[in-house]
PDB file of N, CA and C in Angstrom:
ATOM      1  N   UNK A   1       0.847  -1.167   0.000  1.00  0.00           N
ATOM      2  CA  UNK A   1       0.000   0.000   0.000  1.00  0.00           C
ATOM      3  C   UNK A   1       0.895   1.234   0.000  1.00  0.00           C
ATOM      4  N   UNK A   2       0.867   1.872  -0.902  1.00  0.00           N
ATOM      5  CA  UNK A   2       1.109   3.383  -0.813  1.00  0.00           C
ATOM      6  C   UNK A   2       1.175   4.258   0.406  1.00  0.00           C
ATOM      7  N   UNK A   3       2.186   4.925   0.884  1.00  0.00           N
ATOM      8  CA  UNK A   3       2.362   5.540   1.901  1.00  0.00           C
ATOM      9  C   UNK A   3       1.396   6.993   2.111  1.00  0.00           C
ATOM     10  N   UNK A   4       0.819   7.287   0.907  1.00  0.00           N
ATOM     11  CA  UNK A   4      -0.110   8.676   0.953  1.00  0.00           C
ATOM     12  C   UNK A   4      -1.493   7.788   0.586  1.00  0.00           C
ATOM     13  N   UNK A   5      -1.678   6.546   0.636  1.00  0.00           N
ATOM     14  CA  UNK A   5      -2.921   5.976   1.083  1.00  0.00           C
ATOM     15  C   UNK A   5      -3.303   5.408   2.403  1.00  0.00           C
ATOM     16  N   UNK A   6      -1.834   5.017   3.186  1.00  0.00           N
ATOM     17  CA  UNK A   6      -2.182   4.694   4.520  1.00  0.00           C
ATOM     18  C   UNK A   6      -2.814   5.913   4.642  1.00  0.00           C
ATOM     19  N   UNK A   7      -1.922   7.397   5.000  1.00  0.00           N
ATOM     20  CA  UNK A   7      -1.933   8.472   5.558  1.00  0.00           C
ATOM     21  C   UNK A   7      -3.458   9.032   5.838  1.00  0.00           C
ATOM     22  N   UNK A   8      -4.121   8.726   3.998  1.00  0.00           N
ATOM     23  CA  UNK A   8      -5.352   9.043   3.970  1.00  0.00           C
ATOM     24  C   UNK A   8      -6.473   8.024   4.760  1.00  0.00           C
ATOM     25  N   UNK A   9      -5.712   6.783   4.322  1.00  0.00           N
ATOM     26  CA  UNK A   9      -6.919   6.118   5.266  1.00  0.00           C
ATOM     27  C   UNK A   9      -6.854   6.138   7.117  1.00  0.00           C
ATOM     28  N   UNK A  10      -6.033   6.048   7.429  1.00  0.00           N
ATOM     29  CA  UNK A  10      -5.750   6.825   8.799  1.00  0.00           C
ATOM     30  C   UNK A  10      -5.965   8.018   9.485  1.00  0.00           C
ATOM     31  N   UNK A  11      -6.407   9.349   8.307  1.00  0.00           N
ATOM     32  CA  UNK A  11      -6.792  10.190   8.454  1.00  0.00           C
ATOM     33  C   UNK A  11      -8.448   9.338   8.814  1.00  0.00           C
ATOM     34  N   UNK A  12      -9.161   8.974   7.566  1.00  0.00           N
ATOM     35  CA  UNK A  12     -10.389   9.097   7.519  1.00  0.00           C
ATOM     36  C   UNK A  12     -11.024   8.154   9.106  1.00  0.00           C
ATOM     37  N   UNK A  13     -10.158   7.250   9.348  1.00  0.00           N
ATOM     38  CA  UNK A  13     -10.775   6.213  10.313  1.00  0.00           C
ATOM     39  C   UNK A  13     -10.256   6.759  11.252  1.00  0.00           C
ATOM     40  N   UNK A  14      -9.399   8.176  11.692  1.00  0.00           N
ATOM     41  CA  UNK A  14      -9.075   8.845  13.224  1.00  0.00           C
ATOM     42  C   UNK A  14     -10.596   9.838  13.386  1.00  0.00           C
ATOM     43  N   UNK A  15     -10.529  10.428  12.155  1.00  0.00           N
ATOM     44  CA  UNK A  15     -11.873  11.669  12.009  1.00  0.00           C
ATOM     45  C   UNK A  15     -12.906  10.733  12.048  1.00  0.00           C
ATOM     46  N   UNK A  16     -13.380  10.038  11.689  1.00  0.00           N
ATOM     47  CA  UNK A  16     -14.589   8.533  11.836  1.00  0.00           C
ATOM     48  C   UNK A  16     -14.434   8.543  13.598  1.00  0.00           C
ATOM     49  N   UNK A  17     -13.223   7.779  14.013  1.00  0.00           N
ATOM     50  CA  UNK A  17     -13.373   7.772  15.731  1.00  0.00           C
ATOM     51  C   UNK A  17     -13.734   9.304  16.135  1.00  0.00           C
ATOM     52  N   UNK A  18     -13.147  10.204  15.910  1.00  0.00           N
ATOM     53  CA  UNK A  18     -13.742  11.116  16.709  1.00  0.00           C
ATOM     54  C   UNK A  18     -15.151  11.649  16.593  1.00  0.00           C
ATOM     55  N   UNK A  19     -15.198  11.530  15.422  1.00  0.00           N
ATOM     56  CA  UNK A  19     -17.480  12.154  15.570  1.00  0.00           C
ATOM     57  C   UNK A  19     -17.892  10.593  16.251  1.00  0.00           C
ATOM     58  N   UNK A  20     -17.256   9.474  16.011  1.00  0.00           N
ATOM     59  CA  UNK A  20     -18.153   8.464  16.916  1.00  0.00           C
ATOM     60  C   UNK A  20     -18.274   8.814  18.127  1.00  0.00           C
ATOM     61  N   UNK A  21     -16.777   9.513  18.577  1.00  0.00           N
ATOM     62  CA  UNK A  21     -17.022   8.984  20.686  1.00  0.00           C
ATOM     63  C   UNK A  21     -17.853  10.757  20.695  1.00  0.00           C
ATOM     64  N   UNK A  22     -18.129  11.497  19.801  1.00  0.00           N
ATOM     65  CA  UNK A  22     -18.982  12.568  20.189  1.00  0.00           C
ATOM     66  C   UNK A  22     -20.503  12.319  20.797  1.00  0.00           C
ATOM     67  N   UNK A  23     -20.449  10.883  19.926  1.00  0.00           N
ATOM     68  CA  UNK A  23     -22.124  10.405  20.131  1.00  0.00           C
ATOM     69  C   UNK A  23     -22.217   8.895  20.691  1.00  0.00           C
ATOM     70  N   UNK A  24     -21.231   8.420  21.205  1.00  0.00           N
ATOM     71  CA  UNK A  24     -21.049   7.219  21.919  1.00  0.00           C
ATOM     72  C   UNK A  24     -19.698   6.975  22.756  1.00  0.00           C
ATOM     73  N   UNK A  25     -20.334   6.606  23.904  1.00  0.00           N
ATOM     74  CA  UNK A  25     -18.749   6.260  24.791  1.00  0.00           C
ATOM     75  C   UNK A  25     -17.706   5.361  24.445  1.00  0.00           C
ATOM     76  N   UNK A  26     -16.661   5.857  23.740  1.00  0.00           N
ATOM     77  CA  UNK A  26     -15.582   5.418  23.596  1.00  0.00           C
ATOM     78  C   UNK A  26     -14.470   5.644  23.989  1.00  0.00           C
ATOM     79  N   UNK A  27     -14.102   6.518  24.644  1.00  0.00           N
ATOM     80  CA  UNK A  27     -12.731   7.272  25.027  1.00  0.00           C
ATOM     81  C   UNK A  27     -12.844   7.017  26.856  1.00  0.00           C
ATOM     82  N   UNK A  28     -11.712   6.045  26.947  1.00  0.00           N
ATOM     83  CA  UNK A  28     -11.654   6.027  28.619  1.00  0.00           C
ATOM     84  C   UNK A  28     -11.098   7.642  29.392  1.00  0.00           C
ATOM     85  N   UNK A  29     -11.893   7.204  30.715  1.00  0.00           N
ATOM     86  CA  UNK A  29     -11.705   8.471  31.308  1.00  0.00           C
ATOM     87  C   UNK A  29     -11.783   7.617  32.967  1.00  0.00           C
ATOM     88  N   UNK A  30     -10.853   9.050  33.758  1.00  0.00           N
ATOM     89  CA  UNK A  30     -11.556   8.376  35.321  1.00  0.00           C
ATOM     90  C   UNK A  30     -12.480   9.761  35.784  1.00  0.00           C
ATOM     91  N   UNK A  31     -13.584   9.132  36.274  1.00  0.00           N
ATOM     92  CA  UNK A  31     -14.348  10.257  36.976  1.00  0.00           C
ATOM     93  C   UNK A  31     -14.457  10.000  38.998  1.00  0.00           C
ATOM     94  N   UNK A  32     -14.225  11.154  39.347  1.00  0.00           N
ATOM     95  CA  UNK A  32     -14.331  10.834  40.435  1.00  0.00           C
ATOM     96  C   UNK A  32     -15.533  12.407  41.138  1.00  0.00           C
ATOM     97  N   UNK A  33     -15.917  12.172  42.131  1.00  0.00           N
ATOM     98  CA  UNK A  33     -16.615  13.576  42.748  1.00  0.00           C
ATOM     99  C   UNK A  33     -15.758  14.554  42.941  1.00  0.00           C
ATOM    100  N   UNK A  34     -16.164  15.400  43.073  1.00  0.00           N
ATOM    101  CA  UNK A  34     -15.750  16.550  43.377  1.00  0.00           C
ATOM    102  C   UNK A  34     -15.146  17.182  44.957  1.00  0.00           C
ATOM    103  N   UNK A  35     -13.963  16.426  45.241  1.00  0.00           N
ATOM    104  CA  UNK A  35     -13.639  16.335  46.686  1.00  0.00           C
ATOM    105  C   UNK A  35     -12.000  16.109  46.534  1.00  0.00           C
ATOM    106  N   UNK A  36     -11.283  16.665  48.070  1.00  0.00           N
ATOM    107  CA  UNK A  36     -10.508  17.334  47.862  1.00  0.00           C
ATOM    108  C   UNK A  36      -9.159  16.037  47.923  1.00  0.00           C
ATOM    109  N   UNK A  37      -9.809  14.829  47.929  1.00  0.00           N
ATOM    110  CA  UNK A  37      -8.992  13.547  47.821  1.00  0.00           C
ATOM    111  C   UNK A  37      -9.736  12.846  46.735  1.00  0.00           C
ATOM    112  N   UNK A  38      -9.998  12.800  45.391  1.00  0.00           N
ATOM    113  CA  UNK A  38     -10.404  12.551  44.638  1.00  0.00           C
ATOM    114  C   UNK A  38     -10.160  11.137  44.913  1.00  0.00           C
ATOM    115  N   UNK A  39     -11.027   9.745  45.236  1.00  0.00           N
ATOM    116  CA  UNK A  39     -11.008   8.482  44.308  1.00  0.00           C
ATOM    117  C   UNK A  39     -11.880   8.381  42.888  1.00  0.00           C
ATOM    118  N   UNK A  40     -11.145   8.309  42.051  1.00  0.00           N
ATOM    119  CA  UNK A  40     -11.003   7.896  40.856  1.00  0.00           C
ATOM    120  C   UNK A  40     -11.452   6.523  40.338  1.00  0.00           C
ATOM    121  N   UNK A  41     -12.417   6.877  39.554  1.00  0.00           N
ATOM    122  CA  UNK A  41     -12.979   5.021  39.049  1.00  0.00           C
ATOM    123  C   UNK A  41     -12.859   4.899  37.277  1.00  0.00           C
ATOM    124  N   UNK A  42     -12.309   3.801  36.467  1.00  0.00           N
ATOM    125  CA  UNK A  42     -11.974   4.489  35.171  1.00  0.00           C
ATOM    126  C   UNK A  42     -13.396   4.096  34.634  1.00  0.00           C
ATOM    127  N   UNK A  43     -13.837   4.553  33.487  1.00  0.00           N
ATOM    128  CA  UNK A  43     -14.812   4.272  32.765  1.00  0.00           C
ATOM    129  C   UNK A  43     -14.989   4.749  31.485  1.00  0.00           C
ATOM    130  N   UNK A  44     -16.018   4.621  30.290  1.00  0.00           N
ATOM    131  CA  UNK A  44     -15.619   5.166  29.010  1.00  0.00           C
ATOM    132  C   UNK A  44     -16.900   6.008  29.104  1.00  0.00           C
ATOM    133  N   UNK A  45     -16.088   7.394  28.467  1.00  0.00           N
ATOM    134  CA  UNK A  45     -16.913   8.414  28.861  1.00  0.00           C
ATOM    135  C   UNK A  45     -17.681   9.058  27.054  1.00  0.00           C
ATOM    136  N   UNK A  46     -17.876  10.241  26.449  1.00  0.00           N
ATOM    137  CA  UNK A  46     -18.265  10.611  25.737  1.00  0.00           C
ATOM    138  C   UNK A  46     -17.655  11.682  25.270  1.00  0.00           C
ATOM    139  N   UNK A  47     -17.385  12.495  24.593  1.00  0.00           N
ATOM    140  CA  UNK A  47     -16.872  14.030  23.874  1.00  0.00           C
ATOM    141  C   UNK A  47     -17.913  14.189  23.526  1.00  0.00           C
ATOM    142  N   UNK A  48     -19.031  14.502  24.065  1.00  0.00           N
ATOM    143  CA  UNK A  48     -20.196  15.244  23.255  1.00  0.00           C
ATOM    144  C   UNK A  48     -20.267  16.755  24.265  1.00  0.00           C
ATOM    145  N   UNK A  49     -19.764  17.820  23.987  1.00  0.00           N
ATOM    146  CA  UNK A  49     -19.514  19.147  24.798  1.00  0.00           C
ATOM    147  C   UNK A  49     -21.376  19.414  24.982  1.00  0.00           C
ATOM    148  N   UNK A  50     -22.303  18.901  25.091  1.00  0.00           N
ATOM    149  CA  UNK A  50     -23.485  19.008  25.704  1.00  0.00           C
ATOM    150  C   UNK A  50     -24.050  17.920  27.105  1.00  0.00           C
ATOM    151  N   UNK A  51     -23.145  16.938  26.852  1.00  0.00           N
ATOM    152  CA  UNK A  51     -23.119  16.101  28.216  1.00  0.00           C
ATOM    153  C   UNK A  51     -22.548  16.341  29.160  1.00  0.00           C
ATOM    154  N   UNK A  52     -21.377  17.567  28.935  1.00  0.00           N
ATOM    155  CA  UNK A  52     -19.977  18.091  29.912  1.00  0.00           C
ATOM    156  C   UNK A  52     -20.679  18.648  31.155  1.00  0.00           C
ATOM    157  N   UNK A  53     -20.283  17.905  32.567  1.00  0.00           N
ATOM    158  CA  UNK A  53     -20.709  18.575  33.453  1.00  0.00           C
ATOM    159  C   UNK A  53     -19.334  19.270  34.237  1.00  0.00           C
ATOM    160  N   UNK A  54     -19.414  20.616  34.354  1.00  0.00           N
ATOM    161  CA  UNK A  54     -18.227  21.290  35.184  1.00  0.00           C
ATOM    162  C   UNK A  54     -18.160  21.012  36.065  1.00  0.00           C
ATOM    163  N   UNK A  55     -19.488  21.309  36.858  1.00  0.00           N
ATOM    164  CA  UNK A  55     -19.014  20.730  38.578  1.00  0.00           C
ATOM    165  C   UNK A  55     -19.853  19.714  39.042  1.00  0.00           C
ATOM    166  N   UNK A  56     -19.653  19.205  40.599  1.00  0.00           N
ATOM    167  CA  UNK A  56     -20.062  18.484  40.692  1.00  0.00           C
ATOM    168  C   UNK A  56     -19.313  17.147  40.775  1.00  0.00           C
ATOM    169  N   UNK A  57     -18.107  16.981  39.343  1.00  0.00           N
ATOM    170  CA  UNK A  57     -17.638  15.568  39.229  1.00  0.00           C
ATOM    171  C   UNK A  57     -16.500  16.107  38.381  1.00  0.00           C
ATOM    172  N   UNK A  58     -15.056  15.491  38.430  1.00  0.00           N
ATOM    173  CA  UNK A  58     -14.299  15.755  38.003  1.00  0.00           C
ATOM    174  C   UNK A  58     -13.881  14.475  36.718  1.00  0.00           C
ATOM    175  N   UNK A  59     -13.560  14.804  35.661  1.00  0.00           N
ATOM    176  CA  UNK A  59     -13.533  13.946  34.245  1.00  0.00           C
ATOM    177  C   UNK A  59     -12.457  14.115  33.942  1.00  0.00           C
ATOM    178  N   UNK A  60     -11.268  13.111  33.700  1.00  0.00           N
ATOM    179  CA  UNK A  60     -10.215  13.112  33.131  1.00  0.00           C
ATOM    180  C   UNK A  60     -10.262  12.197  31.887  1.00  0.00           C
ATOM    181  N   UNK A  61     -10.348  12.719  30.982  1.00  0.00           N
ATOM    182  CA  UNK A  61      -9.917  11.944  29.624  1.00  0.00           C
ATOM    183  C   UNK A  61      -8.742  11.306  29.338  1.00  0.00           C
ATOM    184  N   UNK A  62      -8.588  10.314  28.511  1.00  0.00           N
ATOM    185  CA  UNK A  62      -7.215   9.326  29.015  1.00  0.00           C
ATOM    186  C   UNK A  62      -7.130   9.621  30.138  1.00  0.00           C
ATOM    187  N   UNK A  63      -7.102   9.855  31.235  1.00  0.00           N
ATOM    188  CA  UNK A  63      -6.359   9.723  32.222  1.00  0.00           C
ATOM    189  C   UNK A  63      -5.530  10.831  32.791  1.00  0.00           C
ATOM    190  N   UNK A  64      -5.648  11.876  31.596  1.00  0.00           N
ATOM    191  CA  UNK A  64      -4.507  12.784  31.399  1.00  0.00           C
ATOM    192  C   UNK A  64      -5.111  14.884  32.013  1.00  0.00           C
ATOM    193  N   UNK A  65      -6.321  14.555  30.608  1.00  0.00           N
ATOM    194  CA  UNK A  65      -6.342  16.107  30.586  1.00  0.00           C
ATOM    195  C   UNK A  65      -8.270  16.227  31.222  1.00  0.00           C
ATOM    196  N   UNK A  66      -8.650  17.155  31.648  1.00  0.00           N
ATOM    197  CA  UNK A  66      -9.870  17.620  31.830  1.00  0.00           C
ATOM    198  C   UNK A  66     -10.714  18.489  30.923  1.00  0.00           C
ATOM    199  N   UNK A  67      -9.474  18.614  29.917  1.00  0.00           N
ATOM    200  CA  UNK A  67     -10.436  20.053  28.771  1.00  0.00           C
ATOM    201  C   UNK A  67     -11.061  19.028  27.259  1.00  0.00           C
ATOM    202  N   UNK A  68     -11.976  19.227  27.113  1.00  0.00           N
ATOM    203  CA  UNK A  68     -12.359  19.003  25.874  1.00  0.00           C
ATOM    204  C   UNK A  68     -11.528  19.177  24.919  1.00  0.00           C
ATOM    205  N   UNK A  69     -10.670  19.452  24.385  1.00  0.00           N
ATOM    206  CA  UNK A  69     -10.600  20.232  23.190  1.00  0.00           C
ATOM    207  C   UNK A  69      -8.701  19.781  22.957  1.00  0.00           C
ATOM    208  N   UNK A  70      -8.340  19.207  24.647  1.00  0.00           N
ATOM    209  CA  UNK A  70      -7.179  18.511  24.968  1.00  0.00           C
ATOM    210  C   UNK A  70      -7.458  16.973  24.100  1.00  0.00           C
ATOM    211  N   UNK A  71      -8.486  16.433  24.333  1.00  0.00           N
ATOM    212  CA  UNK A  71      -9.020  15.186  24.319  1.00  0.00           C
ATOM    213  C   UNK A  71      -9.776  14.848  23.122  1.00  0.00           C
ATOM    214  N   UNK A  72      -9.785  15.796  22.355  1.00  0.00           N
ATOM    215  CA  UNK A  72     -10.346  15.717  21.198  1.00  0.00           C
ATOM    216  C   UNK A  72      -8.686  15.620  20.011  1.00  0.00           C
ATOM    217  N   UNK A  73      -8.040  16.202  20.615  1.00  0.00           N
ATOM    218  CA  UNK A  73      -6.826  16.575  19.752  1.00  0.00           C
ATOM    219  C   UNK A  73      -5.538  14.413  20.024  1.00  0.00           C
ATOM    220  N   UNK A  74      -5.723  14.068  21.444  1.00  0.00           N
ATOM    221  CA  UNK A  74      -5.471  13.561  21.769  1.00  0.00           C
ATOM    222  C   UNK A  74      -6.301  12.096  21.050  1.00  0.00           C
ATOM    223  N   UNK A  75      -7.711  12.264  20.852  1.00  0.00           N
ATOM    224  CA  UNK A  75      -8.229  11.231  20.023  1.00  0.00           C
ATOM    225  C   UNK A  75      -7.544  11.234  18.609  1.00  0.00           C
ATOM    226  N   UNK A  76      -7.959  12.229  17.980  1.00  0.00           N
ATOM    227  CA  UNK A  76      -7.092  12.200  16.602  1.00  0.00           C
ATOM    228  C   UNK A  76      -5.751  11.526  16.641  1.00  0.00           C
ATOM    229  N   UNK A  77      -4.754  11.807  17.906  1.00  0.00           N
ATOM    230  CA  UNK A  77      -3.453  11.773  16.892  1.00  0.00           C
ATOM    231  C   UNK A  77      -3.479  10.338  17.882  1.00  0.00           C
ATOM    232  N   UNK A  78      -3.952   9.976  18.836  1.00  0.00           N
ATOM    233  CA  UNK A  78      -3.935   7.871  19.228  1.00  0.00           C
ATOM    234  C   UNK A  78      -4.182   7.288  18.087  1.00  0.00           C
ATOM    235  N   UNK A  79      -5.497   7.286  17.513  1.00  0.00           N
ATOM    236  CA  UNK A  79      -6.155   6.775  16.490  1.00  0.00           C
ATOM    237  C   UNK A  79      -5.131   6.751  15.163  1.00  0.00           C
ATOM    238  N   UNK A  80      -4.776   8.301  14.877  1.00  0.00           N
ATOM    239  CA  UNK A  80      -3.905   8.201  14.128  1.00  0.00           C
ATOM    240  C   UNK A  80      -2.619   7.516  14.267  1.00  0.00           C
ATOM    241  N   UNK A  81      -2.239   7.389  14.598  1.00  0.00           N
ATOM    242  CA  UNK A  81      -0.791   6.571  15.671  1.00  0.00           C
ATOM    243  C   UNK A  81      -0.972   5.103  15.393  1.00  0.00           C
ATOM    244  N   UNK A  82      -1.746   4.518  15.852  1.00  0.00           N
ATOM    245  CA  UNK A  82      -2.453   2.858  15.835  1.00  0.00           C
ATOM    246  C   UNK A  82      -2.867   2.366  14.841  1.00  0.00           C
ATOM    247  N   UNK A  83      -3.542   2.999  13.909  1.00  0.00           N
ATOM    248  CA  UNK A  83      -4.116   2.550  12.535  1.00  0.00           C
ATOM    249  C   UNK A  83      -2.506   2.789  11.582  1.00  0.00           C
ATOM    250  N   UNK A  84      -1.743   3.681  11.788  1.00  0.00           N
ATOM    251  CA  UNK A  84      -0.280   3.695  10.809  1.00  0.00           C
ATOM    252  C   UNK A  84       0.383   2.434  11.065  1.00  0.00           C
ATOM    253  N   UNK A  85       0.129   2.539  12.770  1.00  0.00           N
ATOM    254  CA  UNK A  85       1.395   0.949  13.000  1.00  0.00           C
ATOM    255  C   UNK A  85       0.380  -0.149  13.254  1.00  0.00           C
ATOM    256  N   UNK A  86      -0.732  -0.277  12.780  1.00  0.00           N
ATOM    257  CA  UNK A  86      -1.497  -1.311  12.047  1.00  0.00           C
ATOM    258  C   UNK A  86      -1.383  -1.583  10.469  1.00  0.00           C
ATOM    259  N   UNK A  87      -1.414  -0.523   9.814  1.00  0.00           N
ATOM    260  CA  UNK A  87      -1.052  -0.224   8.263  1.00  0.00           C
ATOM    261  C   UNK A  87       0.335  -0.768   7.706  1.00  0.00           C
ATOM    262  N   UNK A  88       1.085  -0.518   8.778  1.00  0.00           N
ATOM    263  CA  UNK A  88       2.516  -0.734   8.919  1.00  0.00           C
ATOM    264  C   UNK A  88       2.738  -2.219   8.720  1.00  0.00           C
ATOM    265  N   UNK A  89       2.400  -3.040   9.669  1.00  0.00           N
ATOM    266  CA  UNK A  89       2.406  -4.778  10.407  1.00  0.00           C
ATOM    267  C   UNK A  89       1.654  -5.407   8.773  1.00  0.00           C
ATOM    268  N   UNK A  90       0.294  -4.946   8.341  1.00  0.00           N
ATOM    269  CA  UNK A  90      -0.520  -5.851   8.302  1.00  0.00           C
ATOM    270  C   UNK A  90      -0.528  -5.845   6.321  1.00  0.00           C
ATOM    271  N   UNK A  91       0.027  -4.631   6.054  1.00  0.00           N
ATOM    272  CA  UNK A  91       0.363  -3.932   4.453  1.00  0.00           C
ATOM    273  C   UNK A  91       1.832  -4.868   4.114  1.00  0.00           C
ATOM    274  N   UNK A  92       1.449  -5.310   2.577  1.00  0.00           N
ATOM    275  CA  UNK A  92       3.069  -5.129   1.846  1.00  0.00           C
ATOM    276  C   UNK A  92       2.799  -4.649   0.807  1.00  0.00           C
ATOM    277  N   UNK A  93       4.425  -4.041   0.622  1.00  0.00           N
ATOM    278  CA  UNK A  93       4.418  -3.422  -0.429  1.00  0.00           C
ATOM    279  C   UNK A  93       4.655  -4.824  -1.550  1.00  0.00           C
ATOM    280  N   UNK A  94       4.459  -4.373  -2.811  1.00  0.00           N
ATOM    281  CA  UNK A  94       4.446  -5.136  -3.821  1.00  0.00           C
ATOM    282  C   UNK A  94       6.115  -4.878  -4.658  1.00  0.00           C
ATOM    283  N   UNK A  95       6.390  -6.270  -4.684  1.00  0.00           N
ATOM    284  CA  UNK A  95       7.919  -6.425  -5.092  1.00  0.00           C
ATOM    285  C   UNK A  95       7.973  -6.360  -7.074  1.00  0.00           C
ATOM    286  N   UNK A  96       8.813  -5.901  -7.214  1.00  0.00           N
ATOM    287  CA  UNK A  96       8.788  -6.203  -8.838  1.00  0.00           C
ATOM    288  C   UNK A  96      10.318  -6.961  -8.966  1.00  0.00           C
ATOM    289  N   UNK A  97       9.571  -8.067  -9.556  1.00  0.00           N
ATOM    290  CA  UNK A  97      11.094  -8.960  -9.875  1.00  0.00           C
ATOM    291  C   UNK A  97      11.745  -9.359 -10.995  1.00  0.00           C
TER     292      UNK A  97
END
């Protein structure tokens, strides 16, 4: 496979994951209450910025960031990342002999 066809198809199936987990839980997160010793429970949460609750409960995406917009950028380039070194393993190139 062509190296500017992985690229593209890796593009299309990172942008595919991200409008999915907008409208279905796919992206792990830990949520815990809103307290000043947070326990933390992991679970798969949503990117839909109309489900976002500020307070109340604290949401870490991966594990990592609390902002939307961290975690949206962070979906793209995993997805993108995993499907290349899937593309990578599972593609050959074609030999001419």
């Amino acid at each position: 496979m062509l190296f500017k066809k992985k690229l593209m198809y890796a593009g299309i199936i990172s942008a595919a994951t991200l409008v999915a987990s907008i409208f279905m839980r796919l992206v792990p997160c830990r949520v815990s209450p809103n307290l000043p010793n947070p326990l933390y429970k992991w679970t798969l949460c949503s990117l839909n910025p109309d489900t976002y609750q500020a307070t109340g409960s604290i949401t870490e995406y991966f594990g990592y960031t609390t902002a939307l917009t961290e975690s949206y950028i962070l979906t793209l380039l995993l997805t993108f990342v995993v499907v290349m070194i899937f593309f990578h393993f599972t593609t050959k190139k074609k030999r001419k002999d």
